[in-house]
PDB file of N, CA and C in Angstrom:
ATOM      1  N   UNK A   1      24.287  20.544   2.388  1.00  0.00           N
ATOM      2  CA  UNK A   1      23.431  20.216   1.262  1.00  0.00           C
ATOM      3  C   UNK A   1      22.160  21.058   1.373  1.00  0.00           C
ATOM      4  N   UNK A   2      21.896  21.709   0.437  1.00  0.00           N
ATOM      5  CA  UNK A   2      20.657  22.387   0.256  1.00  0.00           C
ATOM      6  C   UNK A   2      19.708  21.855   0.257  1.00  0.00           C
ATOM      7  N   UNK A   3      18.403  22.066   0.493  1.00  0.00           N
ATOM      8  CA  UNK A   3      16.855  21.610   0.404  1.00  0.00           C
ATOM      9  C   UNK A   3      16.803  21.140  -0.952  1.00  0.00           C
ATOM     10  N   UNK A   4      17.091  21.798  -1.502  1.00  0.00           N
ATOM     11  CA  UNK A   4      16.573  21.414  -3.284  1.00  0.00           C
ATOM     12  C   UNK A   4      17.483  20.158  -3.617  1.00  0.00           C
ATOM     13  N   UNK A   5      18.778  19.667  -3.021  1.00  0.00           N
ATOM     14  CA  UNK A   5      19.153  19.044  -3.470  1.00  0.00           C
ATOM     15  C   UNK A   5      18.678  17.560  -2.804  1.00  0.00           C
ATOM     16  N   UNK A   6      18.393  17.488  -1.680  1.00  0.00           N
ATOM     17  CA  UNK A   6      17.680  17.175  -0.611  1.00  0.00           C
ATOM     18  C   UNK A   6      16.174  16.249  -1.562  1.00  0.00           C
ATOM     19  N   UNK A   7      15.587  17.323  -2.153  1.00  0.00           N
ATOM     20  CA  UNK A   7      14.622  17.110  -2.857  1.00  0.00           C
ATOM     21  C   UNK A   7      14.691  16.256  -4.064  1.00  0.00           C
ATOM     22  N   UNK A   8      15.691  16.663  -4.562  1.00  0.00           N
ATOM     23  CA  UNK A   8      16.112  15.676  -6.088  1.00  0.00           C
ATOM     24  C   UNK A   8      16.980  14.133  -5.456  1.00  0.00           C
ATOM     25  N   UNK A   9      17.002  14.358  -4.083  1.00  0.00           N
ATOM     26  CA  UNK A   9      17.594  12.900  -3.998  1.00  0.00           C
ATOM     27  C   UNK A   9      16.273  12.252  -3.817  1.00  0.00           C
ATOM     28  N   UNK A  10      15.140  12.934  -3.050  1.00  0.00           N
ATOM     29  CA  UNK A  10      13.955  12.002  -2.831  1.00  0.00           C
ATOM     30  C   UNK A  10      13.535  11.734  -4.234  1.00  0.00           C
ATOM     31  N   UNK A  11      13.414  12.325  -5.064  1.00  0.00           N
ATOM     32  CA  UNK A  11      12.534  12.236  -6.418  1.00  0.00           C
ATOM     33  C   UNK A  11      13.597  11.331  -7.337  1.00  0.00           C
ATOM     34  N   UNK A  12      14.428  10.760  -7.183  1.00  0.00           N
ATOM     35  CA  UNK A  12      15.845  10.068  -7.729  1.00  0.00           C
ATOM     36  C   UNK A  12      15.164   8.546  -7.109  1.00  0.00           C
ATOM     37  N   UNK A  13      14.938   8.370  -5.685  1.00  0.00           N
ATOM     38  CA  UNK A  13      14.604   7.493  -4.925  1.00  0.00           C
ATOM     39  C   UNK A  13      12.970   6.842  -5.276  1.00  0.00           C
ATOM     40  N   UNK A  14      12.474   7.735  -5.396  1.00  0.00           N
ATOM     41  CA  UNK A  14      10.858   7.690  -5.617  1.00  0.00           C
ATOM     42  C   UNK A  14      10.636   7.067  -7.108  1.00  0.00           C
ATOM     43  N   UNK A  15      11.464   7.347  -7.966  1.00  0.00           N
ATOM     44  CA  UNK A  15      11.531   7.357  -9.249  1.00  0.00           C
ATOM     45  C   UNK A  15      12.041   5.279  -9.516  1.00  0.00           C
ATOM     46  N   UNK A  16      12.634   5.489  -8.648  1.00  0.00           N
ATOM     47  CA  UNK A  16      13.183   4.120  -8.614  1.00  0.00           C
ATOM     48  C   UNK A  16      12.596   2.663  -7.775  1.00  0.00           C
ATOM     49  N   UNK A  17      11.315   3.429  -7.192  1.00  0.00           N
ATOM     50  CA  UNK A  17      10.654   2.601  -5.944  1.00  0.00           C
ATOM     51  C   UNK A  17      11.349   2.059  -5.068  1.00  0.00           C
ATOM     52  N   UNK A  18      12.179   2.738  -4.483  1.00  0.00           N
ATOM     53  CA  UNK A  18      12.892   2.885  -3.308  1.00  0.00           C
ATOM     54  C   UNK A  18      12.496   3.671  -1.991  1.00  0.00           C
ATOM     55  N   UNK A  19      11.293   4.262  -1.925  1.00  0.00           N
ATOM     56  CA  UNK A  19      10.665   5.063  -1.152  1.00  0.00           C
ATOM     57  C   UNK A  19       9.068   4.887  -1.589  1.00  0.00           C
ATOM     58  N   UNK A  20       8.087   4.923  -0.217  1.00  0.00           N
ATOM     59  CA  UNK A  20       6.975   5.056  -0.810  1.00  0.00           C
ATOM     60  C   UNK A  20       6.361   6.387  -0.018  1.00  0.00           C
ATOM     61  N   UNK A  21       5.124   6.821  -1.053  1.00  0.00           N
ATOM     62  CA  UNK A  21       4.691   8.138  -0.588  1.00  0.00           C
ATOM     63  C   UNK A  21       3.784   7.409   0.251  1.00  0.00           C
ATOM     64  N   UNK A  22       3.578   6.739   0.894  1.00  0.00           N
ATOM     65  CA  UNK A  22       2.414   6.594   1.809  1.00  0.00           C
ATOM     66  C   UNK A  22       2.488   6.704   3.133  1.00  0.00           C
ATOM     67  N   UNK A  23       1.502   6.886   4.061  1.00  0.00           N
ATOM     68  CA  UNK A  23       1.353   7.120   5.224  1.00  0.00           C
ATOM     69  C   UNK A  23       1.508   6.001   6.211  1.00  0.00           C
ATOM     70  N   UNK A  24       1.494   4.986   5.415  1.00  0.00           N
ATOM     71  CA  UNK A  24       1.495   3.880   6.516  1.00  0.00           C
ATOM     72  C   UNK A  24       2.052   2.811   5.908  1.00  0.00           C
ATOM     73  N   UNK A  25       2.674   1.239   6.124  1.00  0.00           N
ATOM     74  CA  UNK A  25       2.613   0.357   5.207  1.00  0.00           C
ATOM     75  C   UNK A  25       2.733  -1.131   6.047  1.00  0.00           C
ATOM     76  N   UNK A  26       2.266  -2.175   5.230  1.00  0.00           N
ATOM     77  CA  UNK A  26       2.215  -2.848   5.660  1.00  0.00           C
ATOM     78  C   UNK A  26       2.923  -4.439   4.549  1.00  0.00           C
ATOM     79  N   UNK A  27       3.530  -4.957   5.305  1.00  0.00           N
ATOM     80  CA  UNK A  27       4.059  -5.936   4.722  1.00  0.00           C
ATOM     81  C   UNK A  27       3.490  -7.591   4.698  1.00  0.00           C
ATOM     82  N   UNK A  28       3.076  -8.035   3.418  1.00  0.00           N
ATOM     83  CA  UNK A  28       2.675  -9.025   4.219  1.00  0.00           C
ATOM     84  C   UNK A  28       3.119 -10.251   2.748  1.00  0.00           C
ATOM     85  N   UNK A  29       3.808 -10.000   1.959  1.00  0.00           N
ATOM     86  CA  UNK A  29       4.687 -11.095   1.314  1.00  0.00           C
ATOM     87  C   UNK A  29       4.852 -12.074   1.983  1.00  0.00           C
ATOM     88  N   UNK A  30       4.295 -13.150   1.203  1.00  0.00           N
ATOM     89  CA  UNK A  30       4.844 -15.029   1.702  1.00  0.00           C
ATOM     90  C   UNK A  30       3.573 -15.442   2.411  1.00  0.00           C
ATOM     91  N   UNK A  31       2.480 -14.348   2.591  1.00  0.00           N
ATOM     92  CA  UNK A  31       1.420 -15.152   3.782  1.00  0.00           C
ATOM     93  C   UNK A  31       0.227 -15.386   2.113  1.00  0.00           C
ATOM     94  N   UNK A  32      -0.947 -16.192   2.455  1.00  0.00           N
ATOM     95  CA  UNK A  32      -1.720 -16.222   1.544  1.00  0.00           C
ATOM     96  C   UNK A  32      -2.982 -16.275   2.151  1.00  0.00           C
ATOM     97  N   UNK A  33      -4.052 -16.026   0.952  1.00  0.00           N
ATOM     98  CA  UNK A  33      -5.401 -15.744   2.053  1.00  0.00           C
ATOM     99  C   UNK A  33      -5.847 -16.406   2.651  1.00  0.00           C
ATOM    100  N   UNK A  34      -6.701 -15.625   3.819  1.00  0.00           N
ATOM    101  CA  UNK A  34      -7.117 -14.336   3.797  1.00  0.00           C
ATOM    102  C   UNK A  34      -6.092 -13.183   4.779  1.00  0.00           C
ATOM    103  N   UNK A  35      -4.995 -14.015   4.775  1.00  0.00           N
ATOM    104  CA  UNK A  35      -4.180 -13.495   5.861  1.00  0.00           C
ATOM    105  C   UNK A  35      -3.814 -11.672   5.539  1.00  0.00           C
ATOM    106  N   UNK A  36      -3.937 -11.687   4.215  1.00  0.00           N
ATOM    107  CA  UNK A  36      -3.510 -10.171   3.599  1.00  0.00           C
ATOM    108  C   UNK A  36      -4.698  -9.386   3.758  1.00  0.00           C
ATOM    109  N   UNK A  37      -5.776  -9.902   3.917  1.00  0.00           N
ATOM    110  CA  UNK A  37      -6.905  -9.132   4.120  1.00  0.00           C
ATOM    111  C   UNK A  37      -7.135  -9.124   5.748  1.00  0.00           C
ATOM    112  N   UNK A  38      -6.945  -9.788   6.250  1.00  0.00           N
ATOM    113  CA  UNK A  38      -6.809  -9.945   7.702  1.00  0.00           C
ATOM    114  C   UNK A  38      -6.216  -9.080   8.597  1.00  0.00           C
ATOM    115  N   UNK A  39      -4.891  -8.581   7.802  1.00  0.00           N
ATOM    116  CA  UNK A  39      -3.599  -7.876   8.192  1.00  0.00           C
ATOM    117  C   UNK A  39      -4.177  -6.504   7.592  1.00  0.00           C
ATOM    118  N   UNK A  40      -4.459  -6.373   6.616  1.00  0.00           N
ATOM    119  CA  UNK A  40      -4.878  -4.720   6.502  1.00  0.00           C
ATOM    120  C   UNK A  40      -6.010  -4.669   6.941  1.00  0.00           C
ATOM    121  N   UNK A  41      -7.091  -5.166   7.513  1.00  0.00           N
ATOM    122  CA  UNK A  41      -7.969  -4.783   7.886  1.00  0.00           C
ATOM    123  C   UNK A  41      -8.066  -4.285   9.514  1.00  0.00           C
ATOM    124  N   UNK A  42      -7.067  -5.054  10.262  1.00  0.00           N
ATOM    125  CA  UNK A  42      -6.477  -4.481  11.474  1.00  0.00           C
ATOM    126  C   UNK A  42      -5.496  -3.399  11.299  1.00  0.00           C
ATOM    127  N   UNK A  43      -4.804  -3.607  10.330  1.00  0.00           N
ATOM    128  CA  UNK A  43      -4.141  -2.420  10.164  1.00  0.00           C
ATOM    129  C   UNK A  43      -4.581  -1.204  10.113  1.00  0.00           C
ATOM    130  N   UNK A  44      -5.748  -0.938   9.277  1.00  0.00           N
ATOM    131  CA  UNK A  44      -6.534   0.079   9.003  1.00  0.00           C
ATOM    132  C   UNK A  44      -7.037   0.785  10.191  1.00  0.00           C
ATOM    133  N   UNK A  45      -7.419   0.027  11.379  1.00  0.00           N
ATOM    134  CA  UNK A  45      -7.885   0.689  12.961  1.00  0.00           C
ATOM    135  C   UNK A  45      -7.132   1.707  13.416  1.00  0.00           C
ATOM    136  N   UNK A  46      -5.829   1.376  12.918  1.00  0.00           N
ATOM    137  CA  UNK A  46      -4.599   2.419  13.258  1.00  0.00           C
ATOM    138  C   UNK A  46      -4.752   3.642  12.217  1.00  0.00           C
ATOM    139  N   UNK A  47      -4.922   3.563  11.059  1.00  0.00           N
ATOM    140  CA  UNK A  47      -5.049   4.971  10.113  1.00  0.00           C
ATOM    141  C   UNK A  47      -6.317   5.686   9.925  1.00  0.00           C
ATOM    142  N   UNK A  48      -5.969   6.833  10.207  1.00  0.00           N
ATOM    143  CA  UNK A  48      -6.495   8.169  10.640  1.00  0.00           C
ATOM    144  C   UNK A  48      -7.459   8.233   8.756  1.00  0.00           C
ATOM    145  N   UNK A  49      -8.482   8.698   9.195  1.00  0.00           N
ATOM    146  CA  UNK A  49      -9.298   8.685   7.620  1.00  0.00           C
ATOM    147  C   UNK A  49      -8.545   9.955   6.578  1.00  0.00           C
ATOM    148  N   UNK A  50      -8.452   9.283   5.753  1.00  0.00           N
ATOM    149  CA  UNK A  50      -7.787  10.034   4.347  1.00  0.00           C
ATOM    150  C   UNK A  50      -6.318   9.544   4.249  1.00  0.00           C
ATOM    151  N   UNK A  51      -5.872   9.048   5.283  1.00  0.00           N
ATOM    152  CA  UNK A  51      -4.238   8.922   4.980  1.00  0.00           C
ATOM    153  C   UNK A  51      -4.493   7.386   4.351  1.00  0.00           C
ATOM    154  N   UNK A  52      -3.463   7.125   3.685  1.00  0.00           N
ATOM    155  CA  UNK A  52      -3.067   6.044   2.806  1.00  0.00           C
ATOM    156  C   UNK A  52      -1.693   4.781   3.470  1.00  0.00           C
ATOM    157  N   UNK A  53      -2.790   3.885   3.432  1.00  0.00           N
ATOM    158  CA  UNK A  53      -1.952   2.635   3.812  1.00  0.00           C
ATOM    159  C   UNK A  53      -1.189   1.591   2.206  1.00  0.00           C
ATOM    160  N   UNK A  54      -0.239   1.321   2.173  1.00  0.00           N
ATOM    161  CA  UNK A  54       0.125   0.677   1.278  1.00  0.00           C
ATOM    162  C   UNK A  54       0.804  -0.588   1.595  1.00  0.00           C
ATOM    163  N   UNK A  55       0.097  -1.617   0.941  1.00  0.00           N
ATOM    164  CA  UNK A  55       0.421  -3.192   1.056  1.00  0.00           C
ATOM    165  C   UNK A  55       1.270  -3.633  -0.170  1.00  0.00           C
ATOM    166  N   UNK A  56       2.176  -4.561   0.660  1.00  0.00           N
ATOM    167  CA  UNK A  56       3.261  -5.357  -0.552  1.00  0.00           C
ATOM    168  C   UNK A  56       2.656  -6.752  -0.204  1.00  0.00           C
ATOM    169  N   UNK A  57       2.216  -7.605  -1.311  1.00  0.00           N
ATOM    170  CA  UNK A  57       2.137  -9.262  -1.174  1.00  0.00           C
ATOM    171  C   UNK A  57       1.986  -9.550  -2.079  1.00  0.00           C
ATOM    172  N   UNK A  58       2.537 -11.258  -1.945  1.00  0.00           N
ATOM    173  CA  UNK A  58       2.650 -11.962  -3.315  1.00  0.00           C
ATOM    174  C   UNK A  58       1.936 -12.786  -3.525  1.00  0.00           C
ATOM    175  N   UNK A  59       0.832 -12.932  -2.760  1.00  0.00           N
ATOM    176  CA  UNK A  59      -0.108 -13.955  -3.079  1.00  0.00           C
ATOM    177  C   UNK A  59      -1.154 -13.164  -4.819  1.00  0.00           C
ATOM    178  N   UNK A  60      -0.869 -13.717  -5.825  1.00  0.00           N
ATOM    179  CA  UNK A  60      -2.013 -12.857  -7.129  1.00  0.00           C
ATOM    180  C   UNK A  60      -3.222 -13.322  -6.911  1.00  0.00           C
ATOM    181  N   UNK A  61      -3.611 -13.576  -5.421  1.00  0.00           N
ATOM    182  CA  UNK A  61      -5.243 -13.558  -5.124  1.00  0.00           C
ATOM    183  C   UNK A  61      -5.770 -12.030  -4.725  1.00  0.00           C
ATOM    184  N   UNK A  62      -4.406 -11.855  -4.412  1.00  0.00           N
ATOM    185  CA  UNK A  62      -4.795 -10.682  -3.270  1.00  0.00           C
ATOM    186  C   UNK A  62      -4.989  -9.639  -4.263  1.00  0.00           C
ATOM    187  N   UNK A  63      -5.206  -9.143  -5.729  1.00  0.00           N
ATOM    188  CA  UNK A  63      -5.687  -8.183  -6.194  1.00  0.00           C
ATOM    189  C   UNK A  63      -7.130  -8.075  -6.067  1.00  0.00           C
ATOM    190  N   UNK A  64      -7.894  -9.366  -6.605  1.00  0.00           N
ATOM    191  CA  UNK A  64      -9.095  -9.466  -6.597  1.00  0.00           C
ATOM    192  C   UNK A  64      -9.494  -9.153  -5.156  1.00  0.00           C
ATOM    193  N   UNK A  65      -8.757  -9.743  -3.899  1.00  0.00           N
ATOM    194  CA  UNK A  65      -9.111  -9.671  -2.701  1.00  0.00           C
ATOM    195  C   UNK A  65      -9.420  -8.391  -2.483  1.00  0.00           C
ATOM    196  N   UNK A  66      -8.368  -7.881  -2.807  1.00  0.00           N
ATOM    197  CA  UNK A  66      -8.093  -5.953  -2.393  1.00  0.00           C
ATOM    198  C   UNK A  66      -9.141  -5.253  -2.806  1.00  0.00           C
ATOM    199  N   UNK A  67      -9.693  -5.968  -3.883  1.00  0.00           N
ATOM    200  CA  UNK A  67     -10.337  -4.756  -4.685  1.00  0.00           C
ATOM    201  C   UNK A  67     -11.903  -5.109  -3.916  1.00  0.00           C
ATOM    202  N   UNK A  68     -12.735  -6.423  -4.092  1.00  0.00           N
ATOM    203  CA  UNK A  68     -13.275  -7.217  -3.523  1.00  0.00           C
ATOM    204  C   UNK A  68     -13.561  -6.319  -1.805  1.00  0.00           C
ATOM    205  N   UNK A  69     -12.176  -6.468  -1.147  1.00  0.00           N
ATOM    206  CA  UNK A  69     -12.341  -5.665   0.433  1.00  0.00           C
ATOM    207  C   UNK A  69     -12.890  -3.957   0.534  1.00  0.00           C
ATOM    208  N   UNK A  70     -12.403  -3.244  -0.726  1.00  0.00           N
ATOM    209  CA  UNK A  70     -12.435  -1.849  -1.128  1.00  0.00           C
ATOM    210  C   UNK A  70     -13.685  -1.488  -0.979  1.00  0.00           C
ATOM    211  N   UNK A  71     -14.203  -2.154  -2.524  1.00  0.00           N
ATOM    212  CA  UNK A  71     -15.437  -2.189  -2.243  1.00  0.00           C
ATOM    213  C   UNK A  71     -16.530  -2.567  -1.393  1.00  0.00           C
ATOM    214  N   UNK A  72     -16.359  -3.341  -0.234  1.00  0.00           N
ATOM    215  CA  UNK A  72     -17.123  -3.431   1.086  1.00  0.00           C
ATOM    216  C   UNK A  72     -16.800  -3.018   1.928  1.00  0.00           C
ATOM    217  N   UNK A  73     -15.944  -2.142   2.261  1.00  0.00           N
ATOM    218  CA  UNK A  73     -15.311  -1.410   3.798  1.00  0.00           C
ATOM    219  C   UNK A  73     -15.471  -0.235   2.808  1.00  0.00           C
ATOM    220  N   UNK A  74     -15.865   0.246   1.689  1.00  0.00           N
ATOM    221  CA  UNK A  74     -15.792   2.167   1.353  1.00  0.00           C
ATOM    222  C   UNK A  74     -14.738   2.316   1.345  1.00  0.00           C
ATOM    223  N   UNK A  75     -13.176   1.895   1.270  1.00  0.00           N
ATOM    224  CA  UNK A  75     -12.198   2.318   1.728  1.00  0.00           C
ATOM    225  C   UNK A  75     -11.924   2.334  -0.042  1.00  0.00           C
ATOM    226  N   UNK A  76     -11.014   3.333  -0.122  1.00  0.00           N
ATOM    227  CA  UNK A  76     -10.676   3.585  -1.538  1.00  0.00           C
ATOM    228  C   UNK A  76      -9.351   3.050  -2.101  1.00  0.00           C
ATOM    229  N   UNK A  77      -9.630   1.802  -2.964  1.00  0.00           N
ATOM    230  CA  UNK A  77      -7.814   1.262  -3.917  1.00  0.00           C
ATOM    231  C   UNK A  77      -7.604   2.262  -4.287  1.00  0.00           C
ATOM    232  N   UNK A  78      -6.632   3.462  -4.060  1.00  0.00           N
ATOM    233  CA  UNK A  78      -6.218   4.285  -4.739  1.00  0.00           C
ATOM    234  C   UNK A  78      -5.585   3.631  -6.452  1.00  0.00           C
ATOM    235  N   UNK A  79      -4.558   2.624  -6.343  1.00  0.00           N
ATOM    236  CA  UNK A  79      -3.983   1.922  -7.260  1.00  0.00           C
ATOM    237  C   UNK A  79      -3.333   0.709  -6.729  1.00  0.00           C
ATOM    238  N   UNK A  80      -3.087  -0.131  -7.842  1.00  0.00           N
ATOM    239  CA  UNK A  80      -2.134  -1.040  -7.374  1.00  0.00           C
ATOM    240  C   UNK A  80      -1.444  -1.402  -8.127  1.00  0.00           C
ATOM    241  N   UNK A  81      -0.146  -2.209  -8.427  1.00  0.00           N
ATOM    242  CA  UNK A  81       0.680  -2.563  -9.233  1.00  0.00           C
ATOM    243  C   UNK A  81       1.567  -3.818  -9.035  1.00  0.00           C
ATOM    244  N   UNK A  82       2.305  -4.124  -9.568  1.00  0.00           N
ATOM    245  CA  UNK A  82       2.891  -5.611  -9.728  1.00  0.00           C
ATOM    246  C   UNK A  82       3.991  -5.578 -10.534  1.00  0.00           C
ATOM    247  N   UNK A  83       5.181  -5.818  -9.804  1.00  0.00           N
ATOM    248  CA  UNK A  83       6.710  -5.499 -10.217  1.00  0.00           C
ATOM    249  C   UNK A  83       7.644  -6.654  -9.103  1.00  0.00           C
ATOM    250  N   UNK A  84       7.923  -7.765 -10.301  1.00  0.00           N
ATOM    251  CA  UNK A  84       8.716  -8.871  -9.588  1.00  0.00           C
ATOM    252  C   UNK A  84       8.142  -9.789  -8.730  1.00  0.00           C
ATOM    253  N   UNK A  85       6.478 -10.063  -9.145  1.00  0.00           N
ATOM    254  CA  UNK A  85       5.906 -10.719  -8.339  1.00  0.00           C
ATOM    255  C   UNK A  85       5.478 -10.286  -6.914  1.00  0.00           C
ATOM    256  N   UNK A  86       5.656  -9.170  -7.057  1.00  0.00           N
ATOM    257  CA  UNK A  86       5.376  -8.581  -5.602  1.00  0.00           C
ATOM    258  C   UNK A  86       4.178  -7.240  -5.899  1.00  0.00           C
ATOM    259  N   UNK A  87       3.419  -7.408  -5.718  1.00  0.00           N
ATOM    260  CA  UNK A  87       1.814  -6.988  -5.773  1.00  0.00           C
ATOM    261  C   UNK A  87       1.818  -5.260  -4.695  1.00  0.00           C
ATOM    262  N   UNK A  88       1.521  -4.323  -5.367  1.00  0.00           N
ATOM    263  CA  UNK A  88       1.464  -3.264  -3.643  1.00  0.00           C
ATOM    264  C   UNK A  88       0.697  -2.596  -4.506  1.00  0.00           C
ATOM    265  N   UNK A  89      -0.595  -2.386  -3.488  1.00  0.00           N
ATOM    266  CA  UNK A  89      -1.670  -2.134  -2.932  1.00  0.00           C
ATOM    267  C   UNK A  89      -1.414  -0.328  -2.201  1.00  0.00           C
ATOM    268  N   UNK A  90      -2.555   0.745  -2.522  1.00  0.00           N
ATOM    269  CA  UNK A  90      -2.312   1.838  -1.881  1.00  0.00           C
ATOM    270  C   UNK A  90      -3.870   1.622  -1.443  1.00  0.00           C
ATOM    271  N   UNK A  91      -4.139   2.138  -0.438  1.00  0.00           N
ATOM    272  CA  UNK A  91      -5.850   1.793   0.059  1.00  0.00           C
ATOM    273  C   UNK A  91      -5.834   3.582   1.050  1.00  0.00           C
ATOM    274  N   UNK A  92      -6.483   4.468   0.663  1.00  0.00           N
ATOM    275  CA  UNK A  92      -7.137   5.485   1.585  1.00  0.00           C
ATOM    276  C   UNK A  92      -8.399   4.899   2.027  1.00  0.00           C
ATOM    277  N   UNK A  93      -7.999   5.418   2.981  1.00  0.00           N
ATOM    278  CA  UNK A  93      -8.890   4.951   4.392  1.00  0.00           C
ATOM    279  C   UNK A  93     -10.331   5.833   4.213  1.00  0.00           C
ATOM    280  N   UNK A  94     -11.451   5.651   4.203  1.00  0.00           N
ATOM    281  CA  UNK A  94     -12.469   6.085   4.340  1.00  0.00           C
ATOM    282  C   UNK A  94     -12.764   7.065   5.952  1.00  0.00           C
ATOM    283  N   UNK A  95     -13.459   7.915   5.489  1.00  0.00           N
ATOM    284  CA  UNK A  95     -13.829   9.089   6.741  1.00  0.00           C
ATOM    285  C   UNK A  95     -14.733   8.503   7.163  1.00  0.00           C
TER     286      UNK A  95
END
């Protein structure tokens, strides 16, 4: 199999949210706050500044939370979204 084809299977996958572009991720579906803020905020010790951590949870506190945490740690919501009750969060890490 060629590279290019290689390539159109990732972008087939990506297309379908079956793959995420991020650098790191963290799972934290079924817990509720502040446990999601708790969990990426230790998480974050581990990522290197500029790379991107991305959170899945279903608590719908945790947008306000996310955004709420963003803005007091400098760390940047790149985006977030909500598909099936399941909430994910992209957060770059501040330098």
């Amino acid at each position: 199999m060629s590279i290019f084809e290689y390539t159109n299977i990732i972008k087939i996958y990506a297309s379908k949210g079956q793959i995420s572009m991020s650098d790191h991720f963290l799972d934290t579906k079924g817990m509720n706050c502040p446990i999601p803020i708790l969990k990426a905020k230790k998480a974050l010790v581990d990522v290197p500044a500029g790379e991107v951590l991305e959170i899945h949870a279903t608590d719908p506190g945790a947008v306000a939370d996310f955004e709420a945490f963003c803005r007091q740690t400098g760390n940047e919501l790149v985006e977030w979204s909500e598909e099936d009750a399941i909430y994910k969060f992209q957060i770059k890490k501040a330098a």
